[in-house]
PDB file of N, CA and C in Angstrom:
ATOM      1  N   UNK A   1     -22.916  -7.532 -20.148  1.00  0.00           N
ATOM      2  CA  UNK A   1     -22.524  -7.078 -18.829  1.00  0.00           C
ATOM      3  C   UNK A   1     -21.062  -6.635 -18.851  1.00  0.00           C
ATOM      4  N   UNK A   2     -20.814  -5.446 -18.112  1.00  0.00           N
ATOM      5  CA  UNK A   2     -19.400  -4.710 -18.044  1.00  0.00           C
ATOM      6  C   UNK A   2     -18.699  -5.934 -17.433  1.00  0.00           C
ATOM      7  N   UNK A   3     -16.968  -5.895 -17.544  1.00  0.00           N
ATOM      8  CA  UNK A   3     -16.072  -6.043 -16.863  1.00  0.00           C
ATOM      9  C   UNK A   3     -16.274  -5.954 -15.636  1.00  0.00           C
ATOM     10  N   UNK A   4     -15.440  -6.958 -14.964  1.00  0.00           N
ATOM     11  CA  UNK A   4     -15.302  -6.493 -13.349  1.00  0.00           C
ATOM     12  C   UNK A   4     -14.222  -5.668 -13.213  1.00  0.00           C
ATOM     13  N   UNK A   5     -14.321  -4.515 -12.089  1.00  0.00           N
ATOM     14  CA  UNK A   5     -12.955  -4.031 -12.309  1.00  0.00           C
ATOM     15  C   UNK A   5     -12.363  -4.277 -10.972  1.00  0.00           C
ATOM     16  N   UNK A   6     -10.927  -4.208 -10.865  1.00  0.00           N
ATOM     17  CA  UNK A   6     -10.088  -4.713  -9.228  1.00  0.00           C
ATOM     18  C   UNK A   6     -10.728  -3.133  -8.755  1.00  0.00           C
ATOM     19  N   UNK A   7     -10.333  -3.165  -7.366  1.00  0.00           N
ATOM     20  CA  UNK A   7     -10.084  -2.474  -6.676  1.00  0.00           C
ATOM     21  C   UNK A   7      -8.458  -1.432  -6.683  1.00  0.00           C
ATOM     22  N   UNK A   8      -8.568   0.035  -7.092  1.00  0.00           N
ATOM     23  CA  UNK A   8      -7.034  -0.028  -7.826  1.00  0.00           C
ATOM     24  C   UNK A   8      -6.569  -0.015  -6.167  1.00  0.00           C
ATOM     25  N   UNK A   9      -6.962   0.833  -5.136  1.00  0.00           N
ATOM     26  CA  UNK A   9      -6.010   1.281  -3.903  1.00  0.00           C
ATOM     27  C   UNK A   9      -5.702  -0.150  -3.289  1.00  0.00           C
ATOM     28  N   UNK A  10      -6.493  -1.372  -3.402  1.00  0.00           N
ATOM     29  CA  UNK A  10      -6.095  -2.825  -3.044  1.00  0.00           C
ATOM     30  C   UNK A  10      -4.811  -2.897  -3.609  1.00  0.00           C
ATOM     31  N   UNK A  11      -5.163  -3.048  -5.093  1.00  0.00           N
ATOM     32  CA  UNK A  11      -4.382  -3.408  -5.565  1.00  0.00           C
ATOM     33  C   UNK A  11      -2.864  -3.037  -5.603  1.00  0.00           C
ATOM     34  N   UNK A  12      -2.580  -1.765  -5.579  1.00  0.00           N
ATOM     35  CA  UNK A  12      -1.429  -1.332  -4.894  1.00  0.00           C
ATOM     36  C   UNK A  12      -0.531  -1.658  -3.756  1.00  0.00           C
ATOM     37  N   UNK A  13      -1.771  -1.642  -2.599  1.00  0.00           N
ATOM     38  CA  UNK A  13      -1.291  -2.635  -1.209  1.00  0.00           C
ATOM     39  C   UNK A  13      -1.336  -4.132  -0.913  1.00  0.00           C
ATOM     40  N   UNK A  14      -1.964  -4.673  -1.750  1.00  0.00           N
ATOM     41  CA  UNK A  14      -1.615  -6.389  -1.487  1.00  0.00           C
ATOM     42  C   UNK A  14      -1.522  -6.670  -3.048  1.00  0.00           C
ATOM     43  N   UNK A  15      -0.089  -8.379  -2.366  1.00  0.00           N
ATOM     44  CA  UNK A  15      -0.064  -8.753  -3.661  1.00  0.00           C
ATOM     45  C   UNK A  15      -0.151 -10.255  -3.426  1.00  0.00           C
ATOM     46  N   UNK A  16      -0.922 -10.812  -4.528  1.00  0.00           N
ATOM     47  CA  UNK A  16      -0.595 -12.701  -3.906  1.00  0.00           C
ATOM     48  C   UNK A  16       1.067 -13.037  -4.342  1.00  0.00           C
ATOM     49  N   UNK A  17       0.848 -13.982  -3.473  1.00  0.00           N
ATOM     50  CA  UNK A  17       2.069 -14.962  -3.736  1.00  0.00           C
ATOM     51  C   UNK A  17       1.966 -16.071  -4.084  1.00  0.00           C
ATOM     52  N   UNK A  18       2.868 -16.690  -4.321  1.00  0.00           N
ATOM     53  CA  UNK A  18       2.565 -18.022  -5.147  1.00  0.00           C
ATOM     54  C   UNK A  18       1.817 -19.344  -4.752  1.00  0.00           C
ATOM     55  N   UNK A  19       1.720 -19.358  -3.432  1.00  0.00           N
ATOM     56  CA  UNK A  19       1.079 -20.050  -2.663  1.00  0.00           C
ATOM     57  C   UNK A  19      -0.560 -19.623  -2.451  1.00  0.00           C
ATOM     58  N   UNK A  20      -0.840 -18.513  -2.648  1.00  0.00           N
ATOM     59  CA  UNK A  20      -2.672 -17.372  -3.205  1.00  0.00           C
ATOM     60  C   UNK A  20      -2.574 -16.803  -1.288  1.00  0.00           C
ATOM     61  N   UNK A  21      -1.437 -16.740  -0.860  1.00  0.00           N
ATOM     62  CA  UNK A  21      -1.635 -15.951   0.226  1.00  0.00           C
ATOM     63  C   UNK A  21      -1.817 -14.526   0.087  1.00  0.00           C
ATOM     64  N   UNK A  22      -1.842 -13.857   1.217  1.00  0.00           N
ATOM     65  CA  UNK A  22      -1.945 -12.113   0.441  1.00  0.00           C
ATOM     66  C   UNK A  22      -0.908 -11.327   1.016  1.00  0.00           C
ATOM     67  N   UNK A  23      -0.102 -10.753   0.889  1.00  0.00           N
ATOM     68  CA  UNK A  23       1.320 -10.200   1.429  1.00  0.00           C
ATOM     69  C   UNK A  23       0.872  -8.687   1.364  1.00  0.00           C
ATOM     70  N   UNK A  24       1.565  -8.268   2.291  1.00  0.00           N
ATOM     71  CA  UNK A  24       1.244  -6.810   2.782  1.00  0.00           C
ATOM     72  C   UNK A  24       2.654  -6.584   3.226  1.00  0.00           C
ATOM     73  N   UNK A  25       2.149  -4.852   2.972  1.00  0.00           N
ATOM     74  CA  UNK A  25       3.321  -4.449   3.592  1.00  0.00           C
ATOM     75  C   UNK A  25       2.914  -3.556   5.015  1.00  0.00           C
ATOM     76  N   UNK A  26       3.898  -3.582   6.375  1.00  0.00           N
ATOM     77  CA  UNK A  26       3.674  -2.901   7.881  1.00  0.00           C
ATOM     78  C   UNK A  26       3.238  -1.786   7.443  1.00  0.00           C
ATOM     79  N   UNK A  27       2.357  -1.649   8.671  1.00  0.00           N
ATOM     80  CA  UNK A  27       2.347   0.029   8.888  1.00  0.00           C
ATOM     81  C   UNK A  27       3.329   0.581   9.972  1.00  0.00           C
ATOM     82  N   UNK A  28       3.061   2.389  10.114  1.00  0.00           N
ATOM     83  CA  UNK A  28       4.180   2.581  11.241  1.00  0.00           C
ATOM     84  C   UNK A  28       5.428   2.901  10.439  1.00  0.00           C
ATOM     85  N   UNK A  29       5.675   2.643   9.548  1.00  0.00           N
ATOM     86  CA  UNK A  29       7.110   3.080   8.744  1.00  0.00           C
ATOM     87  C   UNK A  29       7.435   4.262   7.961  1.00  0.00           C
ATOM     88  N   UNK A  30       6.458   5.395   8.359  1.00  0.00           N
ATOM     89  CA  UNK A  30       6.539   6.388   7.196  1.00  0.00           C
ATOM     90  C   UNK A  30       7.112   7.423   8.172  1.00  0.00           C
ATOM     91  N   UNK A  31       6.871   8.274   8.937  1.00  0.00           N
ATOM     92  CA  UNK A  31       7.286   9.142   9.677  1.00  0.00           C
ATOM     93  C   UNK A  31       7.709   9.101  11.150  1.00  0.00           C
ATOM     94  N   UNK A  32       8.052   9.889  11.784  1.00  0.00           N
ATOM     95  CA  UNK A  32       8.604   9.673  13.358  1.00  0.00           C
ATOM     96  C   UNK A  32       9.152   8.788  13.466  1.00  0.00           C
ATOM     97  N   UNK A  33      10.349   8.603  12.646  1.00  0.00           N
ATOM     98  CA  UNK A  33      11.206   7.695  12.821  1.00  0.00           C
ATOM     99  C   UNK A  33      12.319   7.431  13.942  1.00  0.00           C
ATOM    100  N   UNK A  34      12.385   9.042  14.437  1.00  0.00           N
ATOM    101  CA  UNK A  34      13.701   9.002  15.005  1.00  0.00           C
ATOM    102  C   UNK A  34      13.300   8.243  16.702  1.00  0.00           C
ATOM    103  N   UNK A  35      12.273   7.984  17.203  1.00  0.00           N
ATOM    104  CA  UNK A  35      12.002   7.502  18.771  1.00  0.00           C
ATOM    105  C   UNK A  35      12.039   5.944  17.939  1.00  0.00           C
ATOM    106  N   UNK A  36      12.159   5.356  16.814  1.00  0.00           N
ATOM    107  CA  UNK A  36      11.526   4.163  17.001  1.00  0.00           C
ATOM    108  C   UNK A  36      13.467   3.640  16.901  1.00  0.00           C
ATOM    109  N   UNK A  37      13.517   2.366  17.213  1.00  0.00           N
ATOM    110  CA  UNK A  37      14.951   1.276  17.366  1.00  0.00           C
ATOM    111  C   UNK A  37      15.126   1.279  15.856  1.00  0.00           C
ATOM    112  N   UNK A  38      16.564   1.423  15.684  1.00  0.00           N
ATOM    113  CA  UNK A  38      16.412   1.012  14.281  1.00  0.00           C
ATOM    114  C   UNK A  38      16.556  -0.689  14.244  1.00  0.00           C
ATOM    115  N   UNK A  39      16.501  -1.916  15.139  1.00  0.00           N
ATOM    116  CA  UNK A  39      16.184  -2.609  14.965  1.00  0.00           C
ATOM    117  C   UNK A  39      14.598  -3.223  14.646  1.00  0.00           C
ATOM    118  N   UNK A  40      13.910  -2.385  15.254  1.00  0.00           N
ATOM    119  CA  UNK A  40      12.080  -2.127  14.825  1.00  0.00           C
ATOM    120  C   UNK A  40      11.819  -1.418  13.564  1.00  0.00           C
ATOM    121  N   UNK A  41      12.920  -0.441  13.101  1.00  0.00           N
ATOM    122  CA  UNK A  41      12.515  -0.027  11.439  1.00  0.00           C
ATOM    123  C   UNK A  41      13.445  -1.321  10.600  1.00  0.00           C
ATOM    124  N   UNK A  42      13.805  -1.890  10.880  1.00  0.00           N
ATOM    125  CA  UNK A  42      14.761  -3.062  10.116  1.00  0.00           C
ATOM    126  C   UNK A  42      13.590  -3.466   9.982  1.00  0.00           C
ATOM    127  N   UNK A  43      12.589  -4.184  10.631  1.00  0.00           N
ATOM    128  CA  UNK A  43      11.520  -4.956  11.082  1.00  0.00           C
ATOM    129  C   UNK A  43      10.211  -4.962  10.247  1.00  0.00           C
ATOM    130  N   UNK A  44      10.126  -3.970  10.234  1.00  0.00           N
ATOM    131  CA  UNK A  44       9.109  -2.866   9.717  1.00  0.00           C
ATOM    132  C   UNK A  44       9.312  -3.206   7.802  1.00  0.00           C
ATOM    133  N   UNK A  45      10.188  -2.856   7.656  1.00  0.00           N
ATOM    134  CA  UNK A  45      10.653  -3.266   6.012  1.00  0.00           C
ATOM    135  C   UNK A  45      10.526  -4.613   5.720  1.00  0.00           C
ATOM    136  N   UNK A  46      10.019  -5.363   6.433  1.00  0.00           N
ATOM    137  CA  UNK A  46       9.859  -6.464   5.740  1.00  0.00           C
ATOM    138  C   UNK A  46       8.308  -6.651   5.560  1.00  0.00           C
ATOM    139  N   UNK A  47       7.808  -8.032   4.824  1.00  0.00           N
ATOM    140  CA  UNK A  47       6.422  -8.007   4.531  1.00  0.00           C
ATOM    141  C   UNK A  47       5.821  -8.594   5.433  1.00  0.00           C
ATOM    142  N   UNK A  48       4.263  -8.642   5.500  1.00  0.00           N
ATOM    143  CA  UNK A  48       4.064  -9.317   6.301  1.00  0.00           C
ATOM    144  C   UNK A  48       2.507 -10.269   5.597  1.00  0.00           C
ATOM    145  N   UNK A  49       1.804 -10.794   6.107  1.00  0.00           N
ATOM    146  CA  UNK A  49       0.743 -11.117   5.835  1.00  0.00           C
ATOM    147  C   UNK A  49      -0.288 -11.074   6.578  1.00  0.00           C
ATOM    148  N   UNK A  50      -1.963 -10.972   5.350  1.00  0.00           N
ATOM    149  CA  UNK A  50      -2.732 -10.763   5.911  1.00  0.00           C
ATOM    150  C   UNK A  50      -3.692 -11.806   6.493  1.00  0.00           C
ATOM    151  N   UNK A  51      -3.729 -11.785   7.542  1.00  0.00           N
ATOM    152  CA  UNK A  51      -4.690 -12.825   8.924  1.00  0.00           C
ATOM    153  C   UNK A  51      -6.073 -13.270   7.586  1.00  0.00           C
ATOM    154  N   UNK A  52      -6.116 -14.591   7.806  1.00  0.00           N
ATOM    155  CA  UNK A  52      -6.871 -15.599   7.545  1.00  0.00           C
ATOM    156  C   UNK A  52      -7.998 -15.040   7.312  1.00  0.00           C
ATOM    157  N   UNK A  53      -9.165 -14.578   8.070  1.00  0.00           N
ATOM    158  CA  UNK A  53     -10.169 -13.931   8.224  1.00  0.00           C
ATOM    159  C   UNK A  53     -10.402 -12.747   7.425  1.00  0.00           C
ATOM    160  N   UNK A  54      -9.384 -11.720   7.048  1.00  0.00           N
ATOM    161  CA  UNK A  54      -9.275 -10.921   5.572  1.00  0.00           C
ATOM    162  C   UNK A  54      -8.762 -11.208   3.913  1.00  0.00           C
ATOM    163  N   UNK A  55      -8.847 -12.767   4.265  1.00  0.00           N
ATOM    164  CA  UNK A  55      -8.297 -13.168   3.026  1.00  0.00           C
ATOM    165  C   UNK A  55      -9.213 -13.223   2.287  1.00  0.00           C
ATOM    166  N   UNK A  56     -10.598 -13.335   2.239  1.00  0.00           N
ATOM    167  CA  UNK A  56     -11.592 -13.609   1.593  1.00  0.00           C
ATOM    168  C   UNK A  56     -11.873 -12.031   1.154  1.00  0.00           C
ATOM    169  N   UNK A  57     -11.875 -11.164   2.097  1.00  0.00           N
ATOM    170  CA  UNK A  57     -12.413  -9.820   1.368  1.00  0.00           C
ATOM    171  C   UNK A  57     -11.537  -9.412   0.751  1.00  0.00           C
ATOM    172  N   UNK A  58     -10.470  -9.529   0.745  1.00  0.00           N
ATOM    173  CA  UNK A  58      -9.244  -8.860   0.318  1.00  0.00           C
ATOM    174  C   UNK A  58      -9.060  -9.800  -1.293  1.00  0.00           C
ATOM    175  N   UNK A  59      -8.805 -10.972  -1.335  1.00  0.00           N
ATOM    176  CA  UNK A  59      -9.043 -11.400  -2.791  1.00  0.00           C
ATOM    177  C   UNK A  59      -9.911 -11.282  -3.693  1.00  0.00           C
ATOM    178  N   UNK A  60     -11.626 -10.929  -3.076  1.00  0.00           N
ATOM    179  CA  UNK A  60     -12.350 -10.220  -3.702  1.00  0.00           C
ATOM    180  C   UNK A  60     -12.078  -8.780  -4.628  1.00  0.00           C
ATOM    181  N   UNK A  61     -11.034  -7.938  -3.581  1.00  0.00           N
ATOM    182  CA  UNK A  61     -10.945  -6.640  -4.149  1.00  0.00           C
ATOM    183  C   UNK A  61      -9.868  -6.636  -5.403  1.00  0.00           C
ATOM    184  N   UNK A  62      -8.624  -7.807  -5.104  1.00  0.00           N
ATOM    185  CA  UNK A  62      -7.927  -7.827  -6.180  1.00  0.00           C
ATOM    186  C   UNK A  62      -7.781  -8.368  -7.145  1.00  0.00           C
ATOM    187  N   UNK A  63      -8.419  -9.269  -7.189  1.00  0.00           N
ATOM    188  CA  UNK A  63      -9.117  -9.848  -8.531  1.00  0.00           C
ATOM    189  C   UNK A  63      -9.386  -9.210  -9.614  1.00  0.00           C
ATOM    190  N   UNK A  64      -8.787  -9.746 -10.426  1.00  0.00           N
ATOM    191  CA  UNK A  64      -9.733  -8.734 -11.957  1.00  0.00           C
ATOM    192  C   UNK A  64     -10.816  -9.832 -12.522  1.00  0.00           C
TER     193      UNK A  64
END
């Protein structure tokens, strides 16, 4: 039987952390910047994590 393979576009967007949580990064930060606060693009640059309930599908995909 083949290899499993990850998911590559997961894998790009989430990463675990040391604790097996799944860290993400915001959306909203790529364009039309100029209406948003730059205290909300400060905001925006940081990580965030993904809700309890997608942790299960989401470690599925990045798994090798």
């Amino acid at each position: 039987m083949p290899k499993m393979k990850s998911n590559r576009a997961a894998s790009k967007r989430f990463r675990l952390t040391g604790s097996g949580k799944i860290r993400r990064s915001k959306a909203y930060a790529s364009h039309i910047l100029t209406k948003k606060s730059a205290k909300r693009k400060r905001n925006l640059r940081k990580n965030g994590l993904i809700a309890g309930s997608d942790e299960k599908r989401i470690k599925l995909l990045i798994t090798k």
